[in-house]
N, C-alpha and C. Protein backbone atom coordinates (compact mmCIF):
# COMPACT_ATOMS: atom_id res chain seq x y z
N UNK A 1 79.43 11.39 19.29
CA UNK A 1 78.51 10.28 19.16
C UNK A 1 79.26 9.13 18.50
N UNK A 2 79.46 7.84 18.98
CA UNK A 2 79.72 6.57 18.84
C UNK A 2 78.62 6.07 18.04
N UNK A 3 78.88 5.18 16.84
CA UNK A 3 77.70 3.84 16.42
C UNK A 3 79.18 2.92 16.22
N UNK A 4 78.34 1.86 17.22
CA UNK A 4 79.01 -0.05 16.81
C UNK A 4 77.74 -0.62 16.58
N UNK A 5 78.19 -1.50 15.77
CA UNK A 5 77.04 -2.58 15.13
C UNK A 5 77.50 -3.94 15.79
N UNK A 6 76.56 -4.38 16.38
CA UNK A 6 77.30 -5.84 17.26
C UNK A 6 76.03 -6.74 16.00
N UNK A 7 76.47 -8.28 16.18
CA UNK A 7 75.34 -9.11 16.01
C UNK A 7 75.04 -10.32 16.96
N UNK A 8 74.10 -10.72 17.51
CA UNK A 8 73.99 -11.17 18.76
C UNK A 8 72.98 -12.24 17.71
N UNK A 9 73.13 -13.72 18.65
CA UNK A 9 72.84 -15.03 18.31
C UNK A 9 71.02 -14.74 18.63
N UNK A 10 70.38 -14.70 18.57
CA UNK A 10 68.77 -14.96 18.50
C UNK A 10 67.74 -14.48 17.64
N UNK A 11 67.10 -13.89 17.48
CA UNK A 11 65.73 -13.47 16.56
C UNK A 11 66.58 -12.20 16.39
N UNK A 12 65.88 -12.03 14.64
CA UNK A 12 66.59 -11.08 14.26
C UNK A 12 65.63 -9.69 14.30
N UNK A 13 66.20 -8.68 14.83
CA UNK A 13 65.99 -7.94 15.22
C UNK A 13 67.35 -6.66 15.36
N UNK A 14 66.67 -4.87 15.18
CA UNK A 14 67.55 -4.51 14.74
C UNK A 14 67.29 -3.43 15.64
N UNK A 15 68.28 -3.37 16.61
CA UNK A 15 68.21 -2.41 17.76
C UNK A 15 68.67 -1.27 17.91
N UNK A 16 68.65 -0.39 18.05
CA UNK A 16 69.29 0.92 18.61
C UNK A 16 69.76 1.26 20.11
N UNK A 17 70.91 0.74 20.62
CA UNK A 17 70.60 1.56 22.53
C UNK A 17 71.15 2.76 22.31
N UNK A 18 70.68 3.25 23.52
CA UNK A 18 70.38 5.11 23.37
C UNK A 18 71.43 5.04 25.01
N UNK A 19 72.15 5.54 25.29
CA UNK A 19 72.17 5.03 26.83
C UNK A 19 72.95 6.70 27.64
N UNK A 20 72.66 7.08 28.56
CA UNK A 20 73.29 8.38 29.21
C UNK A 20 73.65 9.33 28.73
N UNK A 21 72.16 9.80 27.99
CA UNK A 21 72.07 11.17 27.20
C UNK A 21 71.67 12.48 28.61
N UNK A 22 71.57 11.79 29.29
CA UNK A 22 71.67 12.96 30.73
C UNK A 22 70.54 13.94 30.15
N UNK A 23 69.89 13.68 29.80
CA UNK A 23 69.04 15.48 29.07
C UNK A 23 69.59 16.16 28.18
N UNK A 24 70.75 15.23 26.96
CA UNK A 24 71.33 16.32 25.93
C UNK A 24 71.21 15.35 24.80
N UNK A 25 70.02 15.17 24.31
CA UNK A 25 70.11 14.13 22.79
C UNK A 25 70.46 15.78 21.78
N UNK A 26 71.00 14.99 21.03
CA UNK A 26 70.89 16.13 19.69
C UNK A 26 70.41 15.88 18.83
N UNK A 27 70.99 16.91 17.65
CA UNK A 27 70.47 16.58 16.05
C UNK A 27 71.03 15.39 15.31
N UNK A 28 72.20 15.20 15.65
CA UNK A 28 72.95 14.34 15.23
C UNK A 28 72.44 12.61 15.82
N UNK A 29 72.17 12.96 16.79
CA UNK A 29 71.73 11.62 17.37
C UNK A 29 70.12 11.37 16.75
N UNK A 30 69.18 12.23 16.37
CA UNK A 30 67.97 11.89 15.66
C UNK A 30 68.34 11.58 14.18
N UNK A 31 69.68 12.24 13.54
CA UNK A 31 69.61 11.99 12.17
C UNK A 31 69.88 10.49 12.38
N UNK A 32 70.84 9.84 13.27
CA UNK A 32 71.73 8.62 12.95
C UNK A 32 70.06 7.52 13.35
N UNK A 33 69.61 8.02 14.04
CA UNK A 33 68.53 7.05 14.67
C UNK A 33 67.46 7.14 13.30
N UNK A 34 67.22 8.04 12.92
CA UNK A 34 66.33 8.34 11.51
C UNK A 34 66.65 7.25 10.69
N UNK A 35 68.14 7.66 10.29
CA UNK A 35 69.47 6.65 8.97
C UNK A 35 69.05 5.29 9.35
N UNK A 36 69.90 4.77 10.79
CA UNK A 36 69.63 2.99 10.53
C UNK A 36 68.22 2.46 10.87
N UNK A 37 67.12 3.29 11.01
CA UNK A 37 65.97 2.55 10.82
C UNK A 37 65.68 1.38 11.49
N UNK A 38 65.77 1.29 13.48
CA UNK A 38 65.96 0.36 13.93
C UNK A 38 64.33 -0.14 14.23
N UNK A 39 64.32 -1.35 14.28
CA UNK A 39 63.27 -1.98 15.00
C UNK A 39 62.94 -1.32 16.12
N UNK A 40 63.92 -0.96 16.78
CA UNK A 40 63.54 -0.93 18.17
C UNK A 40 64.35 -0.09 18.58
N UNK A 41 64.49 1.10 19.76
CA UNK A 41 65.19 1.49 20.38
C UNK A 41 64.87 1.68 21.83
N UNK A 42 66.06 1.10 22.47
CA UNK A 42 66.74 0.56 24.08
C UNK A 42 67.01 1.94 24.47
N UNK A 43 66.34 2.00 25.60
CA UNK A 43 67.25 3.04 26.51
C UNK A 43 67.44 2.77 27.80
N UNK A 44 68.79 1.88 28.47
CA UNK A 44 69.33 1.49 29.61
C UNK A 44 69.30 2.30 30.63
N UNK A 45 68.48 3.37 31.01
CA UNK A 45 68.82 4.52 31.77
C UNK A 45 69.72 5.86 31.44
N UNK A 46 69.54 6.60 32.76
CA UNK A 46 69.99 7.61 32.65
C UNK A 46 69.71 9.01 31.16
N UNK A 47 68.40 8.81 31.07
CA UNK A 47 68.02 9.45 29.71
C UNK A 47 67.77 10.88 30.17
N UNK A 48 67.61 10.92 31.83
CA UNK A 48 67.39 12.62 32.80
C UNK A 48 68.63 12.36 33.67
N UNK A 49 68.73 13.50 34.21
CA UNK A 49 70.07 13.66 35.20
C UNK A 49 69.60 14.55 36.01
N UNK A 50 70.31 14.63 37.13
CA UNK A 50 69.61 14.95 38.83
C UNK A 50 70.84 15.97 38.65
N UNK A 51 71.82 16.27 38.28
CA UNK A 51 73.09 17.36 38.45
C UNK A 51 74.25 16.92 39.03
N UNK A 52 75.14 17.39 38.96
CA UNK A 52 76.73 17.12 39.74
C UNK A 52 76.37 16.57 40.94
N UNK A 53 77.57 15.31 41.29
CA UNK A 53 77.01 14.33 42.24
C UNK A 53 77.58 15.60 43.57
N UNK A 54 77.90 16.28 43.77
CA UNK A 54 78.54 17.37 44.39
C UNK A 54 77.91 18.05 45.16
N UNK A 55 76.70 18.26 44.32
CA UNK A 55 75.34 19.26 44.33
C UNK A 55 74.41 18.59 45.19
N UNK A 56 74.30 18.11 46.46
CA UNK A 56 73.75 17.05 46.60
C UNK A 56 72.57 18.24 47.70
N UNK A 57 72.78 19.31 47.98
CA UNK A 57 71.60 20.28 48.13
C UNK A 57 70.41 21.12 47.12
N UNK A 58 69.29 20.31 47.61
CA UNK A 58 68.29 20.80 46.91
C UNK A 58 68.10 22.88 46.86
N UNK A 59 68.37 23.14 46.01
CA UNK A 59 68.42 24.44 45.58
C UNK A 59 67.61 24.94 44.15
N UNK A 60 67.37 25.92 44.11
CA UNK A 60 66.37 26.39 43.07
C UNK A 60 67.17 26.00 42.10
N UNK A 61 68.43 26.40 41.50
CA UNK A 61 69.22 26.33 40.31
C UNK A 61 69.36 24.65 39.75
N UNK A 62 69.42 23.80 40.96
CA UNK A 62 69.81 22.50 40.75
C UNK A 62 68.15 21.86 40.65
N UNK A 63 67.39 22.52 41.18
CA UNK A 63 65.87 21.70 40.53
C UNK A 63 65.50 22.46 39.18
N UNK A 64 66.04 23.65 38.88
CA UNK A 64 65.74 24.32 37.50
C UNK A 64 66.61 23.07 36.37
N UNK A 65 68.35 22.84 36.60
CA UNK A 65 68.82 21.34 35.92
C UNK A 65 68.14 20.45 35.94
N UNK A 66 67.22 20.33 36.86
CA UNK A 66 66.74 18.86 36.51
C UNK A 66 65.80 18.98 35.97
N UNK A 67 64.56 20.10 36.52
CA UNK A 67 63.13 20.10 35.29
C UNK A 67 64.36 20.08 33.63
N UNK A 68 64.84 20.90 33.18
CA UNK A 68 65.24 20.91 31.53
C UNK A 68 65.95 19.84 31.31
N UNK A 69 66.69 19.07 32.20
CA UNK A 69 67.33 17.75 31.74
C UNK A 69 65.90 16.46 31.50
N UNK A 70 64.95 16.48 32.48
CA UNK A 70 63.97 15.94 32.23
C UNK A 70 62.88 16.19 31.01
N UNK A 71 62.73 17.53 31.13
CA UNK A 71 62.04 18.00 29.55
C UNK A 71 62.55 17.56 28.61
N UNK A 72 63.71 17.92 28.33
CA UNK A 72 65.15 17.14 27.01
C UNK A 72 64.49 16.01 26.76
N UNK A 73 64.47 14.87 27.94
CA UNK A 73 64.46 13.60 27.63
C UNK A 73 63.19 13.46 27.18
N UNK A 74 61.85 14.34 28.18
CA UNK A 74 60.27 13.97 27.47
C UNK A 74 60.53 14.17 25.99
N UNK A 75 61.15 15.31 25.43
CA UNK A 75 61.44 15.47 23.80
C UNK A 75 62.11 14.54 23.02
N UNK A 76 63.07 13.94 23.44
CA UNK A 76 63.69 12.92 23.66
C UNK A 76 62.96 11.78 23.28
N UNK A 77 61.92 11.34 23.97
CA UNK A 77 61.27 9.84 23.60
C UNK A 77 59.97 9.93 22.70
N UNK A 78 58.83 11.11 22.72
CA UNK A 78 58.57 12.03 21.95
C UNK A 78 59.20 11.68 20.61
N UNK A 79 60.81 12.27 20.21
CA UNK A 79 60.47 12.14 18.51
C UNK A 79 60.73 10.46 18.60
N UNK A 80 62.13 9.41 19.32
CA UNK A 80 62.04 8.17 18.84
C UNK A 80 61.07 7.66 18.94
N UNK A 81 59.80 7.54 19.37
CA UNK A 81 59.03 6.36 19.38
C UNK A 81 58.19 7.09 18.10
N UNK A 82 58.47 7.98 17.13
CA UNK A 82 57.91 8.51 15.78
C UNK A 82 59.03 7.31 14.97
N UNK A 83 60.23 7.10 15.36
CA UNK A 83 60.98 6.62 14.49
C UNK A 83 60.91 5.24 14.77
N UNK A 84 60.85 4.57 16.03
CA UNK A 84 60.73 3.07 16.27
C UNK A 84 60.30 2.88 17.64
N UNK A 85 59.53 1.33 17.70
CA UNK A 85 59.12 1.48 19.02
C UNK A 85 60.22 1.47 20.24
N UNK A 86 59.59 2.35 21.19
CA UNK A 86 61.18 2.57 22.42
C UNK A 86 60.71 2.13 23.80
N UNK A 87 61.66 1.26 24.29
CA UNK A 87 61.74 0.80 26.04
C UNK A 87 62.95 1.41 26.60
N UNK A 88 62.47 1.82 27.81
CA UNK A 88 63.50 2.63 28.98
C UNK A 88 63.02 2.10 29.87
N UNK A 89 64.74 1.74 30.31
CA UNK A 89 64.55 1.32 32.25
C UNK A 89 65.36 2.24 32.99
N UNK A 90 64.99 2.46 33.49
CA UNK A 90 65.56 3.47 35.15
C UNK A 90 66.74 3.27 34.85
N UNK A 91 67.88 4.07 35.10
CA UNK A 91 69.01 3.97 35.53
C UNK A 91 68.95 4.69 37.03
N UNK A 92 70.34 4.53 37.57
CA UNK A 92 70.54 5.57 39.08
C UNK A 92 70.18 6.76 38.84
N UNK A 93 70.51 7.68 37.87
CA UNK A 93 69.79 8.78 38.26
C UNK A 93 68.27 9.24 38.02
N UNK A 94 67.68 8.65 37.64
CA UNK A 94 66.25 8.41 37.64
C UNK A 94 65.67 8.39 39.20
N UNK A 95 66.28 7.78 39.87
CA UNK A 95 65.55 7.62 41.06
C UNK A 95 65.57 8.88 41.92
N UNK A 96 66.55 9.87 41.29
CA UNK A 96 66.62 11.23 42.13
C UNK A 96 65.39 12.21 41.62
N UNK A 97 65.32 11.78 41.22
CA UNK A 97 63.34 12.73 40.69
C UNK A 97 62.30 13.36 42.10
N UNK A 98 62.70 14.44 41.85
CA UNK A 98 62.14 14.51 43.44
C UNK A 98 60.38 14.38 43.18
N UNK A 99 59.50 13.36 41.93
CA UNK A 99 58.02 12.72 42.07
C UNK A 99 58.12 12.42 41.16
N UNK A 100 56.81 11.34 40.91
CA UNK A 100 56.58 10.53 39.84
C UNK A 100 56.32 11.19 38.85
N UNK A 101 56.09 12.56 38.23
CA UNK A 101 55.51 13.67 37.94
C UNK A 101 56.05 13.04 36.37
N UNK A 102 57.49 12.95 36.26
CA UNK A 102 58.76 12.81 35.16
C UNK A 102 57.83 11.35 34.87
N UNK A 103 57.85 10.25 35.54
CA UNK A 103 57.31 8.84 35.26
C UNK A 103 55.92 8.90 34.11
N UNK A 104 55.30 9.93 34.99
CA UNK A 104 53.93 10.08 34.10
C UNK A 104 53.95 10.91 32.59
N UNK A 105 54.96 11.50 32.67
CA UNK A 105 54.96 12.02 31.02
C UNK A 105 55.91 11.09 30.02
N UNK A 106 56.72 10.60 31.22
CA UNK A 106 57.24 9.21 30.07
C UNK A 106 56.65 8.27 29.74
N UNK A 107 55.46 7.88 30.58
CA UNK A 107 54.67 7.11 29.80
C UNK A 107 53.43 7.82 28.89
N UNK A 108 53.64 9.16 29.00
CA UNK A 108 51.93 9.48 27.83
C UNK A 108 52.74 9.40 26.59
N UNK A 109 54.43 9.28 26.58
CA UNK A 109 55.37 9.84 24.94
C UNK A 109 54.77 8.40 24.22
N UNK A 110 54.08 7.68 24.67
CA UNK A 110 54.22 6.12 24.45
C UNK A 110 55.36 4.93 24.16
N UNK A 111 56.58 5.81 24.93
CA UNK A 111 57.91 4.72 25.38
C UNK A 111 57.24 3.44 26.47
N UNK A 112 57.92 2.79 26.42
CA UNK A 112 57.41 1.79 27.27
C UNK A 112 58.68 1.50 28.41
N UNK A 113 58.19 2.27 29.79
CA UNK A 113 58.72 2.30 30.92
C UNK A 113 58.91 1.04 31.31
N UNK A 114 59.82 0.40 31.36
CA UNK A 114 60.14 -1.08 31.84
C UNK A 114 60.71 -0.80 33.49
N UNK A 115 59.69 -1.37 34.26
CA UNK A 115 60.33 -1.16 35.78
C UNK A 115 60.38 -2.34 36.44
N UNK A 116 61.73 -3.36 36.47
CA UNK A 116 61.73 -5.01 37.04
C UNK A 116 60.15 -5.49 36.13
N UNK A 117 59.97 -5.41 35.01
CA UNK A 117 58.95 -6.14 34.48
C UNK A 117 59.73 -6.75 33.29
N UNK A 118 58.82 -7.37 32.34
CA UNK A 118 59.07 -8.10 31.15
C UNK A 118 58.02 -7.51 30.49
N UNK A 119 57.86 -7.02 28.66
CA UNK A 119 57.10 -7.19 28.13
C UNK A 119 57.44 -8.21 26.18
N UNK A 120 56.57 -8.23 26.26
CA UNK A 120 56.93 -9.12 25.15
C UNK A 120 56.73 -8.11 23.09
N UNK A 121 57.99 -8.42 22.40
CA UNK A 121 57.92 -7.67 21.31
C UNK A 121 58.09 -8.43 20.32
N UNK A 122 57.69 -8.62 19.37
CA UNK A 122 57.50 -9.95 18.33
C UNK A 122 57.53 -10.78 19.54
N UNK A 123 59.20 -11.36 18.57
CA UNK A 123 59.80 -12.87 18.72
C UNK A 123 60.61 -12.35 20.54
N UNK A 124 60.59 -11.33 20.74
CA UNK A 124 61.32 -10.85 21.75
C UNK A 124 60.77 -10.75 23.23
N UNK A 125 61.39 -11.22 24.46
CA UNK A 125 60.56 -10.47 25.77
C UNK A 125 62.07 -9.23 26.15
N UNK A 126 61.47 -8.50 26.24
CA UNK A 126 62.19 -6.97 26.63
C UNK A 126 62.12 -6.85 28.16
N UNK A 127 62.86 -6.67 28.70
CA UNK A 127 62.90 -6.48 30.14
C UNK A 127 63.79 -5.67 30.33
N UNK A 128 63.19 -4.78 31.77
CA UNK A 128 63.91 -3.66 32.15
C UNK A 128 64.16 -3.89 33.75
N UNK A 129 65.58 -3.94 34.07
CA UNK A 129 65.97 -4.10 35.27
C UNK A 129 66.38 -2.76 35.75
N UNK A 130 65.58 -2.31 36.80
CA UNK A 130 65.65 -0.93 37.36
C UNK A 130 66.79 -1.11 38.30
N UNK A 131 67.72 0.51 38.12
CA UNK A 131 69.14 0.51 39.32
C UNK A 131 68.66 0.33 40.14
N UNK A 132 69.54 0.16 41.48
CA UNK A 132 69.20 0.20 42.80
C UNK A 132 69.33 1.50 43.31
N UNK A 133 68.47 1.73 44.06
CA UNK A 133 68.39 3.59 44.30
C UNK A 133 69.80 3.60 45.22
N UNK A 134 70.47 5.01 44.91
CA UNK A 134 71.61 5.08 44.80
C UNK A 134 72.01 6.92 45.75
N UNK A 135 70.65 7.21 46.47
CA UNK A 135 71.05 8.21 46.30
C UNK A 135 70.13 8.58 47.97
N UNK A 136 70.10 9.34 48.73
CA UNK A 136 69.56 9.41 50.04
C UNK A 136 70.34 8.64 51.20
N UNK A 137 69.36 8.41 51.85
CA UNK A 137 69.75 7.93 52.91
C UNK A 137 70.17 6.51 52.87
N UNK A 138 70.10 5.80 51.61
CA UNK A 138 70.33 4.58 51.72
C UNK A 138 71.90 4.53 51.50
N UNK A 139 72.28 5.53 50.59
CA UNK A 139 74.17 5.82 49.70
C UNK A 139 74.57 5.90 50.99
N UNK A 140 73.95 6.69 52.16
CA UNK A 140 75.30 6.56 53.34
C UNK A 140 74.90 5.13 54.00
N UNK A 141 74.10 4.96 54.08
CA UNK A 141 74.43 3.39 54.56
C UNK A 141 74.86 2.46 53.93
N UNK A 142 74.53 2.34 52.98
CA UNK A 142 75.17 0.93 52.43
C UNK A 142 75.55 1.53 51.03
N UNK A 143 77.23 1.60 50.61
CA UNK A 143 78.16 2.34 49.78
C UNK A 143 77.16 1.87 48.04
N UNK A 144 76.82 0.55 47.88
CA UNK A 144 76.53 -0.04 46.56
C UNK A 144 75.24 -0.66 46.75
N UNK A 145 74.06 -0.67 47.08
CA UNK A 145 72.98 -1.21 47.51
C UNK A 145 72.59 -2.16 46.30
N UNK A 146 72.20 -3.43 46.62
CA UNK A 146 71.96 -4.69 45.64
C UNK A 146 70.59 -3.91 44.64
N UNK A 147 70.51 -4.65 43.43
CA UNK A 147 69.23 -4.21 42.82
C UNK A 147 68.13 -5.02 43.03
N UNK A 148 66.86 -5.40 42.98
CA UNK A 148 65.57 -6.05 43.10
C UNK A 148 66.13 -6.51 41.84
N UNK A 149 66.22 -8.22 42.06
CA UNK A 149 66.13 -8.88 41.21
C UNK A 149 65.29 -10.26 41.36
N UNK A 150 64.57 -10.05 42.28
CA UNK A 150 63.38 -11.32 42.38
C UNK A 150 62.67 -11.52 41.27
N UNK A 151 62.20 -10.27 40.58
CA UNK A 151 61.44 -10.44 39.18
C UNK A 151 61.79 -11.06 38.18
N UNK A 152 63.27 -11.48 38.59
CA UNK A 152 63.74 -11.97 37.64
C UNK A 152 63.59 -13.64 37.31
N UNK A 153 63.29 -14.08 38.41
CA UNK A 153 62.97 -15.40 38.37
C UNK A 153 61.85 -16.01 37.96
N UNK A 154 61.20 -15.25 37.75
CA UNK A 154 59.92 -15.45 37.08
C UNK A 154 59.94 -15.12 35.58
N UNK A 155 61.37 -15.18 34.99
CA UNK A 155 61.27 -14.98 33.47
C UNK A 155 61.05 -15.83 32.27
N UNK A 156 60.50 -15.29 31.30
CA UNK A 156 59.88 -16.35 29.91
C UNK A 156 60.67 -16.94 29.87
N UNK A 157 60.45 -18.18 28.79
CA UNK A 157 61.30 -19.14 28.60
C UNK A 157 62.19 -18.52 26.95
N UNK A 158 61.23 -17.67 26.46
CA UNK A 158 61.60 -17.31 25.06
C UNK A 158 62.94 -16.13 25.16
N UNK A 159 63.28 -16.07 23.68
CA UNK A 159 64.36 -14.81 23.98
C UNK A 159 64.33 -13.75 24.52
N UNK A 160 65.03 -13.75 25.33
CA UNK A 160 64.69 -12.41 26.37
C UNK A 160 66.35 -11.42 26.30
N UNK A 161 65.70 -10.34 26.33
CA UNK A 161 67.07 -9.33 26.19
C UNK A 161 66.05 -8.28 27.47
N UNK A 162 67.51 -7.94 27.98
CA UNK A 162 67.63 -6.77 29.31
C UNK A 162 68.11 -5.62 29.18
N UNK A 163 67.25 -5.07 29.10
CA UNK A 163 68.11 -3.36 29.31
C UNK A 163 68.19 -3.20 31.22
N UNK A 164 69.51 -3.05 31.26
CA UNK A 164 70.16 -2.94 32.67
C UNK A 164 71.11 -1.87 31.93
N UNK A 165 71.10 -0.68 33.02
CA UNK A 165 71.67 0.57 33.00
C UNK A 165 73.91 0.12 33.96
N UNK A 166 73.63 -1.24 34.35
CA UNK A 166 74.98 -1.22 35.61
C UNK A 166 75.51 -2.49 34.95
N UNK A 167 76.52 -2.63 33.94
CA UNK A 167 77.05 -3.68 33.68
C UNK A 167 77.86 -4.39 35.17
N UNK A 168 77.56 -3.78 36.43
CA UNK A 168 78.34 -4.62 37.12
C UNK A 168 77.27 -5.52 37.97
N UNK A 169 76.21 -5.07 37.32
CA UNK A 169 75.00 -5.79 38.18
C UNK A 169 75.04 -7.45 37.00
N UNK A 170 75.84 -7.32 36.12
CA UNK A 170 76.43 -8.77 35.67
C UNK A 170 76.19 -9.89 36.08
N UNK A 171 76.69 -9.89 36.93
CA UNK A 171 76.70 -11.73 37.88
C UNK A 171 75.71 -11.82 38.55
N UNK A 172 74.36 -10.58 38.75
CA UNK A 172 73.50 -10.74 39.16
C UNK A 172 72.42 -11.39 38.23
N UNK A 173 72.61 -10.80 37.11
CA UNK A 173 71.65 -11.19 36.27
C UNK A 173 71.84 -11.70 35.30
N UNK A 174 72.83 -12.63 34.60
CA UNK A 174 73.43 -13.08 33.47
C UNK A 174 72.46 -14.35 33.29
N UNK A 175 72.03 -14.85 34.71
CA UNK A 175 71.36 -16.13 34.23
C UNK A 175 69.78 -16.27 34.04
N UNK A 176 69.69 -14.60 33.74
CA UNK A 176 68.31 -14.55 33.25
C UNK A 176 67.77 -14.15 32.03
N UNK A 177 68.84 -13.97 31.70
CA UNK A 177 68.35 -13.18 29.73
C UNK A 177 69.66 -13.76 28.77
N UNK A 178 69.01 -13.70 27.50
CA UNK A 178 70.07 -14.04 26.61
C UNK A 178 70.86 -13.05 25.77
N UNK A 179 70.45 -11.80 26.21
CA UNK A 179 70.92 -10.84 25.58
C UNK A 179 71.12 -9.29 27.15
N UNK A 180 71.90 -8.98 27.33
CA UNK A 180 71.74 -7.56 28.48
C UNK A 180 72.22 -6.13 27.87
N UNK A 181 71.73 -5.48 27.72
CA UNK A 181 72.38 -4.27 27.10
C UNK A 181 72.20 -3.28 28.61
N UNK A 182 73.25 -2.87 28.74
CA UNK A 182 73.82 -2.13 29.45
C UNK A 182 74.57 -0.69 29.08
C-alpha cells in the first residue's frame, strides 16, 4: 500500500482515492483510511474484478471470482462510507458484471455510484466518468472504444473534480473539470 499527499489549487477539501483494489481491500488499507480522516473518499474504478483477461470463458470457477471479488468490494464500501462520505465510478472492469445485481448493492452501502453524472458536495461538484465498455463484442471490433463524454458538456460552472478510472481518456476530458483523479 502506497499514501502520497498531493495539494491541488481549489476548495479545501481532504480526499482519499481508493483506486484498483480488484476485490482485495485489507486491514491495512481501513487502518490508513481510519488514520487520515478524509472528507471524502474517491474510488476511480475497478473496486470488483471480472478475472484474468485470459479467462475470457464464462465458467463456474471464474463466476465463483467474480461473485467474492464483488462481495470484497460490497464490504469494501460498507465500512468507508462509516469512515467518510464515498463516490465510485465504473472503471473497465465493472462493465463485465454479468447484471446490474452488483450496481444495486452498491448503491444500498450508501456510496454514491457516479455514472457520466455530476453530483454536488459542499463547495465541490464530484463527477464520475464511466470507462468505455471494454469487453464483448465491442473489444473485437474496435481495439480502444471512445468513452461517453457528452455529459460532459453540460458541466457546473463551480469546482468540479472527476473520478475517471483511464488517465488516457486525458485529452478527452481535461477541459471539463479542474481537478481528475484517475
Amino acid at each position: 500500500m502506497i499514501i502520497t499527499w498531493y495539494q491541488v489549487k481549489g476548495p479545501k477539501l481532504k480526499a482519499a482515492v481508493v483506486a484498483d483494489l480488484h476485490g482485495k481491500p485489507s486491514h491495512k488499507l481501513y487502518d490508513a483510511l481510519k488514520a487520515e480522516q478524509p472528507d471524502v473518499i474517491l474510488i476511480p474504478g475497478d473496486l470488483a474484478t471480472v478475472g484474468e483477461y485470459k479467462d475470457w470463458s464464462i465458467d463456474p470457477d471464474r463466476l465463483e471470482r467474480i461473485r467474492k471479488t464483488q462481495e470484497s468490494a460490497i464490504e469494501f464500501l460498507r465500512t468507508a462510507v462509516t469512515i467518510a462520505p464515498t463516490f465510485y465510478a465504473r472503471g473497465n472492469h465493472e462493465w463485465a458484471n454479468p447484471d446490474d445485481v452488483y450496481f444495486e448493492k452498491v448503491r444500498r452501502t450508501g456510496a454514491v455510484l457516479l455514472e457520466n453524472e455530476w453530483t454536488k458536495f459542499g463547495e465541490v461538484w464530484i463527477g464520475g466518468q464511466s470507462s468505455a465498455k471494454r469487453y464483448g463484442l465491442e473489444a473485437l471490433i474496435e481495439k480502444n472504444p471512445p468513452p461517453d463524454t457528452e455529459w460532459l458538456k453540460d458541466s457546473p460552472t463551480d469546482f468540479k473534480l472527476l473520478l475517471c478510472h483511464h488517465p488516457e481518456y486525458y485529452s478527452l476530458i481535461k477541459d471539463y473539470a479542474d481537478c481528475i483523479v484517475a
